[in-house]
C-alpha atoms as a PDB file:
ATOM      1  CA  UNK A   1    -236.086  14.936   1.994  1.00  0.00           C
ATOM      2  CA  UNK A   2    -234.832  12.556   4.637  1.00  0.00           C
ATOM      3  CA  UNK A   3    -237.337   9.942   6.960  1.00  0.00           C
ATOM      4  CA  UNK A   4    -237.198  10.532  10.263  1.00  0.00           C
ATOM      5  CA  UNK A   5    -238.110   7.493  11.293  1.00  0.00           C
ATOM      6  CA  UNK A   6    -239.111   4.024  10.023  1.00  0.00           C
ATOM      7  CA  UNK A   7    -242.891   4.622  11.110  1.00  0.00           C
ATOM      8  CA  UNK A   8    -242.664   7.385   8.282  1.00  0.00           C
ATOM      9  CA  UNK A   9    -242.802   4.662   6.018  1.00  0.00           C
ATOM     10  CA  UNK A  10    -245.768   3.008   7.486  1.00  0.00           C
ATOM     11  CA  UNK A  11    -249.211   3.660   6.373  1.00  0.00           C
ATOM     12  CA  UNK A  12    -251.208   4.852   8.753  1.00  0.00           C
ATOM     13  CA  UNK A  13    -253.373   2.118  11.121  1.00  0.00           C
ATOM     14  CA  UNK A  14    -257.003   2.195   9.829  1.00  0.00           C
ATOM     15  CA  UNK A  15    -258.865   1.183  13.390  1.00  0.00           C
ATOM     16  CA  UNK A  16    -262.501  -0.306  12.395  1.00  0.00           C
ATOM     17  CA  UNK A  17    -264.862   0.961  14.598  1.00  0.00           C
ATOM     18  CA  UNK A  18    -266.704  -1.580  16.709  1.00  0.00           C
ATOM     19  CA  UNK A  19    -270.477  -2.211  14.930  1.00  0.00           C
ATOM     20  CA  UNK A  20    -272.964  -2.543  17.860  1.00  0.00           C
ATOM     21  CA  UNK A  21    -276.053  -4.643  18.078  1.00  0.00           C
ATOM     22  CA  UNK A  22    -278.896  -2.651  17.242  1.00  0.00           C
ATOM     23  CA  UNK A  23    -282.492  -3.305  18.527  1.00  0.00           C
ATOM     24  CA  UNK A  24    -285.112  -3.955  15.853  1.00  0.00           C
ATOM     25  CA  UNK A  25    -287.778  -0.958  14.809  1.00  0.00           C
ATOM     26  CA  UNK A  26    -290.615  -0.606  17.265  1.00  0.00           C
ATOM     27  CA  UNK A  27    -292.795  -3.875  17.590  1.00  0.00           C
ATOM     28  CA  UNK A  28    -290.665  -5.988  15.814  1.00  0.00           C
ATOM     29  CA  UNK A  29    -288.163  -8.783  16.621  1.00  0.00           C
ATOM     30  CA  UNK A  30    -284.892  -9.480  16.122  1.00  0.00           C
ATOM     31  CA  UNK A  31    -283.390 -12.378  15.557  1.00  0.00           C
ATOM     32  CA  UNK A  32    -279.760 -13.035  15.601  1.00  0.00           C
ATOM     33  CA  UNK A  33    -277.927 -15.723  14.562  1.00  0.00           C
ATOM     34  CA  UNK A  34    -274.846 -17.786  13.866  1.00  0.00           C
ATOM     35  CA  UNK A  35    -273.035 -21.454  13.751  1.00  0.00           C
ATOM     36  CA  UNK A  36    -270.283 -23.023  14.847  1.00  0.00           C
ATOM     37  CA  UNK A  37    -269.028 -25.782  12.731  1.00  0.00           C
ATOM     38  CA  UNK A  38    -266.571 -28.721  13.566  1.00  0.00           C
ATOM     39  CA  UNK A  39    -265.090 -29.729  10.192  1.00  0.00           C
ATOM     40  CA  UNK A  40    -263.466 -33.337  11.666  1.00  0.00           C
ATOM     41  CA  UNK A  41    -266.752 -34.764  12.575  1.00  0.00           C
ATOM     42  CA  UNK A  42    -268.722 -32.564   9.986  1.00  0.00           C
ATOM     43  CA  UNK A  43    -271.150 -31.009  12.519  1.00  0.00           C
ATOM     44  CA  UNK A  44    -272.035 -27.915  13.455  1.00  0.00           C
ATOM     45  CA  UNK A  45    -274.772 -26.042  15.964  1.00  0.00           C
ATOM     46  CA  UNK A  46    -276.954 -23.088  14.931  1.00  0.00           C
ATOM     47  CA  UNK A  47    -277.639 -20.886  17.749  1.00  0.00           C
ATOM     48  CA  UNK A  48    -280.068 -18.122  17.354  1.00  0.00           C
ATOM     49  CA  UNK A  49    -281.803 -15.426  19.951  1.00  0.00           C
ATOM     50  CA  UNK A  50    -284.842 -13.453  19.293  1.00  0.00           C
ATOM     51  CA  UNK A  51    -284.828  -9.912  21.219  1.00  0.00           C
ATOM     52  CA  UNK A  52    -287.526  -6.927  20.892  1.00  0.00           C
ATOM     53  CA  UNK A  53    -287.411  -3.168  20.770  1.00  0.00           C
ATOM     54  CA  UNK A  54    -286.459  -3.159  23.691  1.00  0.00           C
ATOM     55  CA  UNK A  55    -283.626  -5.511  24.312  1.00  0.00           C
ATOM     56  CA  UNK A  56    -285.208  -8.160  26.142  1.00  0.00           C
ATOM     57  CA  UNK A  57    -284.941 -12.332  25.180  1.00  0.00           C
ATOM     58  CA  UNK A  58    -288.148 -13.042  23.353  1.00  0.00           C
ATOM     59  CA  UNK A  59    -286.182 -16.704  23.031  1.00  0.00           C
ATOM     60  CA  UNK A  60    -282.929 -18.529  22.330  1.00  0.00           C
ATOM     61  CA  UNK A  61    -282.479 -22.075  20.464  1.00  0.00           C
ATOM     62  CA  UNK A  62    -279.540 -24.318  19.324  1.00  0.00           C
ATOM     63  CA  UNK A  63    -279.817 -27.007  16.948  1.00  0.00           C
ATOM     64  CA  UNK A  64    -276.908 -29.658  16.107  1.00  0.00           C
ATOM     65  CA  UNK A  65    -276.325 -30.323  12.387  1.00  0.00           C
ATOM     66  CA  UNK A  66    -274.473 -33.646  11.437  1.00  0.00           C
ATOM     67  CA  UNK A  67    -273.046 -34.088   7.808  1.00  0.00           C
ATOM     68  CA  UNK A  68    -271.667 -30.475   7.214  1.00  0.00           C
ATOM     69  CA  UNK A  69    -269.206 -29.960   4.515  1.00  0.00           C
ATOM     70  CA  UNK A  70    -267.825 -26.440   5.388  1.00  0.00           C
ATOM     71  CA  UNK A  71    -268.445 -23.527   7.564  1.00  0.00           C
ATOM     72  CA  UNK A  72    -270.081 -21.600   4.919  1.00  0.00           C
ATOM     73  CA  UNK A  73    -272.952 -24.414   4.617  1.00  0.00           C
ATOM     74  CA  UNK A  74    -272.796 -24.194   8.701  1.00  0.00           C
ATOM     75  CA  UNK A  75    -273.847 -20.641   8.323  1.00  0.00           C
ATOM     76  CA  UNK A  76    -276.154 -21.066   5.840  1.00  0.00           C
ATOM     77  CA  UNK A  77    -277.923 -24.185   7.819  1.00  0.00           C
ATOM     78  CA  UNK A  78    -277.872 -21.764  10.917  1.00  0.00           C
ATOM     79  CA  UNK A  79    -279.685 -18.778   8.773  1.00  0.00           C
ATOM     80  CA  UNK A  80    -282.605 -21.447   7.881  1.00  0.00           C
ATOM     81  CA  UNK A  81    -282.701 -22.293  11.370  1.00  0.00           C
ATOM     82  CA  UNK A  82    -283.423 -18.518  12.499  1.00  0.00           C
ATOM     83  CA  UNK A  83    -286.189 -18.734   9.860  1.00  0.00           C
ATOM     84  CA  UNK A  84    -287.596 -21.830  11.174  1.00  0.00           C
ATOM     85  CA  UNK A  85    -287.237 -20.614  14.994  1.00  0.00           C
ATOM     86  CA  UNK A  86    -289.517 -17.127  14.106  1.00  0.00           C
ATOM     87  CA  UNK A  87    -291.961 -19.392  12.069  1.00  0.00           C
ATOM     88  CA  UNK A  88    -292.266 -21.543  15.230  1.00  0.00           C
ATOM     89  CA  UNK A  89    -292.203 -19.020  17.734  1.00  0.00           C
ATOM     90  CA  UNK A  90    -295.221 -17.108  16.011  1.00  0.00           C
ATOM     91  CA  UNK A  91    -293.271 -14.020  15.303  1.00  0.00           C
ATOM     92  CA  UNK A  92    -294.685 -11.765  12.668  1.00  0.00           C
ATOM     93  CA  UNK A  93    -292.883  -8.738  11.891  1.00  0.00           C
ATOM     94  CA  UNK A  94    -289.239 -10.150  12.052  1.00  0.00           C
ATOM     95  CA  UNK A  95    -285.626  -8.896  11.073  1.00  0.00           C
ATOM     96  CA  UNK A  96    -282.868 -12.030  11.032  1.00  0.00           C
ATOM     97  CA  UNK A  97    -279.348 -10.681  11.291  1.00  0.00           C
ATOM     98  CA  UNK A  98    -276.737 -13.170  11.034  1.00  0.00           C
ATOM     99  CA  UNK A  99    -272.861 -13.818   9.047  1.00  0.00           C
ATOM    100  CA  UNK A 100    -273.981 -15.276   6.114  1.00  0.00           C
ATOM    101  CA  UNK A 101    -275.858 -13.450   3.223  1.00  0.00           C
ATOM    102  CA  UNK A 102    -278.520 -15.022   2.322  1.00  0.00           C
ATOM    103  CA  UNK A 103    -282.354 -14.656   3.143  1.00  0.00           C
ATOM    104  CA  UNK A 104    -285.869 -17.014   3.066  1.00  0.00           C
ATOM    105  CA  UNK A 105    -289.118 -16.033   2.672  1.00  0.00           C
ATOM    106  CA  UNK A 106    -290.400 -12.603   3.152  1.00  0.00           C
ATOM    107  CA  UNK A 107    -287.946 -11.707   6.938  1.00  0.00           C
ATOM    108  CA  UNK A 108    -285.973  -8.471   6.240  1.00  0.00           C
ATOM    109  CA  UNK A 109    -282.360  -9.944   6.443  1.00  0.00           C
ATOM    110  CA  UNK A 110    -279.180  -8.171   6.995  1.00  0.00           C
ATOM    111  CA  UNK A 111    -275.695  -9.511   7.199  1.00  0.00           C
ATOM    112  CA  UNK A 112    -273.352  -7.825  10.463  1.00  0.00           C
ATOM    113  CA  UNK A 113    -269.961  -8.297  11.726  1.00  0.00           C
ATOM    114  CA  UNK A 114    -269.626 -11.208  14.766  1.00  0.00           C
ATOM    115  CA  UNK A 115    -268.957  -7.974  16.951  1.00  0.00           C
ATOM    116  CA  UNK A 116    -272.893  -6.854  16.383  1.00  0.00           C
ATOM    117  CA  UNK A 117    -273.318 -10.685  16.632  1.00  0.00           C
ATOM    118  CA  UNK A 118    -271.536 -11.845  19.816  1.00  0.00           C
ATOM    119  CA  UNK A 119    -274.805 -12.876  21.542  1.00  0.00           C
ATOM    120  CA  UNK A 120    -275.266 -15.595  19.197  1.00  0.00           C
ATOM    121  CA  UNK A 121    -272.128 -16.798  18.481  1.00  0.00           C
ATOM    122  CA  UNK A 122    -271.853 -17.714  22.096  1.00  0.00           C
ATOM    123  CA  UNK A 123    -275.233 -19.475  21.778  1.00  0.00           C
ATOM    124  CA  UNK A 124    -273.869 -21.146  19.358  1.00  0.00           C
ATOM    125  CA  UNK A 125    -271.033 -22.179  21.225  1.00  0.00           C
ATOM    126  CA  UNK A 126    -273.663 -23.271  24.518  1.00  0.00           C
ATOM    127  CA  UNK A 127    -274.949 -25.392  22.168  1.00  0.00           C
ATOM    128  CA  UNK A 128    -272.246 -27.791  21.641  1.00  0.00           C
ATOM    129  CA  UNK A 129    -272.967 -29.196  25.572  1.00  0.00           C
ATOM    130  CA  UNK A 130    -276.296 -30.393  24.219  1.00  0.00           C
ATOM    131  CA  UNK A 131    -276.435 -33.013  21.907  1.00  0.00           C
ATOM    132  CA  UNK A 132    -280.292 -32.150  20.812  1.00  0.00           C
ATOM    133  CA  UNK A 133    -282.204 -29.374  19.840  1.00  0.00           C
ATOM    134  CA  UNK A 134    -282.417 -26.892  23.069  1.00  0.00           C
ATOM    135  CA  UNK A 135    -285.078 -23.970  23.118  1.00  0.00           C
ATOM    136  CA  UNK A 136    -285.349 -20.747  25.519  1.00  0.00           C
ATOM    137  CA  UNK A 137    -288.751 -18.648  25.899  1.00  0.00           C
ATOM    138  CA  UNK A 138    -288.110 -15.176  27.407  1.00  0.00           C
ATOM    139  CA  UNK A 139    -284.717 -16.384  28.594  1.00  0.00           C
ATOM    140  CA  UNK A 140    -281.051 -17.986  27.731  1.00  0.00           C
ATOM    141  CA  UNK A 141    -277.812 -19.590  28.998  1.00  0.00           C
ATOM    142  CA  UNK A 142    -276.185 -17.588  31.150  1.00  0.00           C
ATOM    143  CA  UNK A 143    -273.248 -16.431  29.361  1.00  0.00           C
ATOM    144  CA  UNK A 144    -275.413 -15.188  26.512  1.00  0.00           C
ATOM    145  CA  UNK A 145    -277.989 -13.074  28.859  1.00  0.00           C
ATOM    146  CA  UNK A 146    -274.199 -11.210  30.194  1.00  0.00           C
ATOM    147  CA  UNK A 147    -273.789 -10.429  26.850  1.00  0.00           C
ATOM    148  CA  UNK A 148    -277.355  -9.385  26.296  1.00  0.00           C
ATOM    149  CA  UNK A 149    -277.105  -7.013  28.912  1.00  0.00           C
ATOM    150  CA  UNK A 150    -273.927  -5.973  27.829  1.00  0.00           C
ATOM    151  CA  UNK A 151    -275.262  -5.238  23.888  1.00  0.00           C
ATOM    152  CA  UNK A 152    -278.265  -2.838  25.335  1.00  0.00           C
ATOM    153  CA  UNK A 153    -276.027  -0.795  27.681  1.00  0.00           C
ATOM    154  CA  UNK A 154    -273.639  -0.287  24.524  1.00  0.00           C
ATOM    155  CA  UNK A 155    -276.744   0.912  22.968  1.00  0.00           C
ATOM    156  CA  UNK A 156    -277.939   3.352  25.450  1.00  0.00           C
ATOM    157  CA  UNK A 157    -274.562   4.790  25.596  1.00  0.00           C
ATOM    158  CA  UNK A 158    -273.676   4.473  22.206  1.00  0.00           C
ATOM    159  CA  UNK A 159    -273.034   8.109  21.983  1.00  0.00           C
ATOM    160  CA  UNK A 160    -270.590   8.512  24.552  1.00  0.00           C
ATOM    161  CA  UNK A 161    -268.089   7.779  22.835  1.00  0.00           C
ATOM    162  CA  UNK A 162    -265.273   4.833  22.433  1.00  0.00           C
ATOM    163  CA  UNK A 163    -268.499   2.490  23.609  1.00  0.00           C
ATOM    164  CA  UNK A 164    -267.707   3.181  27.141  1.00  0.00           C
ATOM    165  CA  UNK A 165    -269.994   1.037  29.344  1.00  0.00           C
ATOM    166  CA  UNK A 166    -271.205   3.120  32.675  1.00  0.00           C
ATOM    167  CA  UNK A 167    -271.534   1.306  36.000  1.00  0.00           C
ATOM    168  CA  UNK A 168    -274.926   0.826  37.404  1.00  0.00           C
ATOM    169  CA  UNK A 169    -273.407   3.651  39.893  1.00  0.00           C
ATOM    170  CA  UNK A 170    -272.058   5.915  37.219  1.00  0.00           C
ATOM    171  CA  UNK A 171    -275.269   5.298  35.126  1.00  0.00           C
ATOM    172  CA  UNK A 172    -277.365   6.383  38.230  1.00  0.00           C
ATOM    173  CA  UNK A 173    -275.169   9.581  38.826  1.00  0.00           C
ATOM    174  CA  UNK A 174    -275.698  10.544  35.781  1.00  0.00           C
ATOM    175  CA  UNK A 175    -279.578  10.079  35.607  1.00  0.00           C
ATOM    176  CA  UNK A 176    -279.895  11.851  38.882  1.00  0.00           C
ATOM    177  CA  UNK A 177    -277.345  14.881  37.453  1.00  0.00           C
ATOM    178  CA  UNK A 178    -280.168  15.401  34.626  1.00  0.00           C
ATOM    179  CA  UNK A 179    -283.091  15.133  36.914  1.00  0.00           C
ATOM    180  CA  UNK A 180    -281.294  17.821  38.979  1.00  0.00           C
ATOM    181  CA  UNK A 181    -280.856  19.933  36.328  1.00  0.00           C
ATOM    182  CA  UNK A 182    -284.007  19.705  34.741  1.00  0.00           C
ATOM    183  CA  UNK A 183    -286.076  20.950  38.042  1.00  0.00           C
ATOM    184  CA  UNK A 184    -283.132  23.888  38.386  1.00  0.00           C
ATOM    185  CA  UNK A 185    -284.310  25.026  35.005  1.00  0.00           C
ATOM    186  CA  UNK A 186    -287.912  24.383  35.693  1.00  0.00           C
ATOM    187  CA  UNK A 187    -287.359  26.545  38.817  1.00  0.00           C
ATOM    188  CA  UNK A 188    -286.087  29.548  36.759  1.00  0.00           C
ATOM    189  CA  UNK A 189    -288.564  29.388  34.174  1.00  0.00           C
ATOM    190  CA  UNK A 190    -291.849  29.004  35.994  1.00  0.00           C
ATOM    191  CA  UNK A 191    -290.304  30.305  39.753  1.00  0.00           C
END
């Protein structure tokens, strides 16, 4: 048996499918969140951003950190901060979704890749032009509400497909293509 070709000898490419932010069950908040860490001058800044069920900024904070060994402490600083942040902010039934595993008090936790995370990790990044503790209500910078935006219309369309992200025009084609349809069936069935 001869190879044909040298990509015969290749295993195949394993492609990881994107993980999309999810919003939180109904009436509860979400709170993502994540660091970004500076090992020469051992800081870092915790970003985190609360959204409901329904996509919208509940509220955003950064925090700077100063005498930070390593990134994983970073993270781990930045997942006490989301705690603190829904504590402060009054928030009651929570979910805290962040890079680092670990979890305080009685918040569902769960860990997600930066892509279901992006929101934050810019935060995080936002936070490095202030040099104390910043705090959003109903609102962020606004590089983080693009991506915001961005995360719910990969969730409405989530099913499409390859995460393809419709066009305020293509989403409103489509809307008014179902409508139409709808009232055509409507017509045969009660007409």
């Amino acid at each position: 048996m001869e190879i044909e070709t040298i990509a015969d000898l290749r295993p195949p490419l394993l492609i990881a499918k994107q993980e999309l932010w999810r919003p939180p069950e109904m009436g509860s908040i979400k709170i993502n969140f994540d660091a970004s860490f500076h090992a020469a001058s051992k800081g870092s800044i915790s970003g985190a951003i609360a959204r409901n069920d329904s996509g919208q900024i509940m509220g955003a904070c950064t925090y700077p950190h100063i005498g930070i060994a390593d990134a994983f402490i970073a993270e781990a600083r930045a997942c006490e901060r989301a705690d603190i942040f829904a504590v402060e902010m009054g928030f009651r039934a929570v979910q805290i979704e962040g890079l680092c595993e670990m979890c305080f008090e009685k918040i569902t936790f769960r860990f997600v890749r930066r892509d279901a995370n992006t929101a934050a990790h810019v935060l995080a990044g936002e936070g490095r032009r202030f040099s104390e503790p910043m705090y959003w209500v109903e609102e962020a910078p606004a590089a983080v509400d693009r991506i915001v935006a961005a995360d719910w219309r990969r969730w409405l369309h989530r099913d499409m497909g390859n995460n393809i992200v419709l066009t305020a025009e293509e989403e409103f084609r489509k809307i008014i293509h179902l409508v139409s349809t709808s009232f055509w069936f409507l017509g045969d069935v009660w007409g």
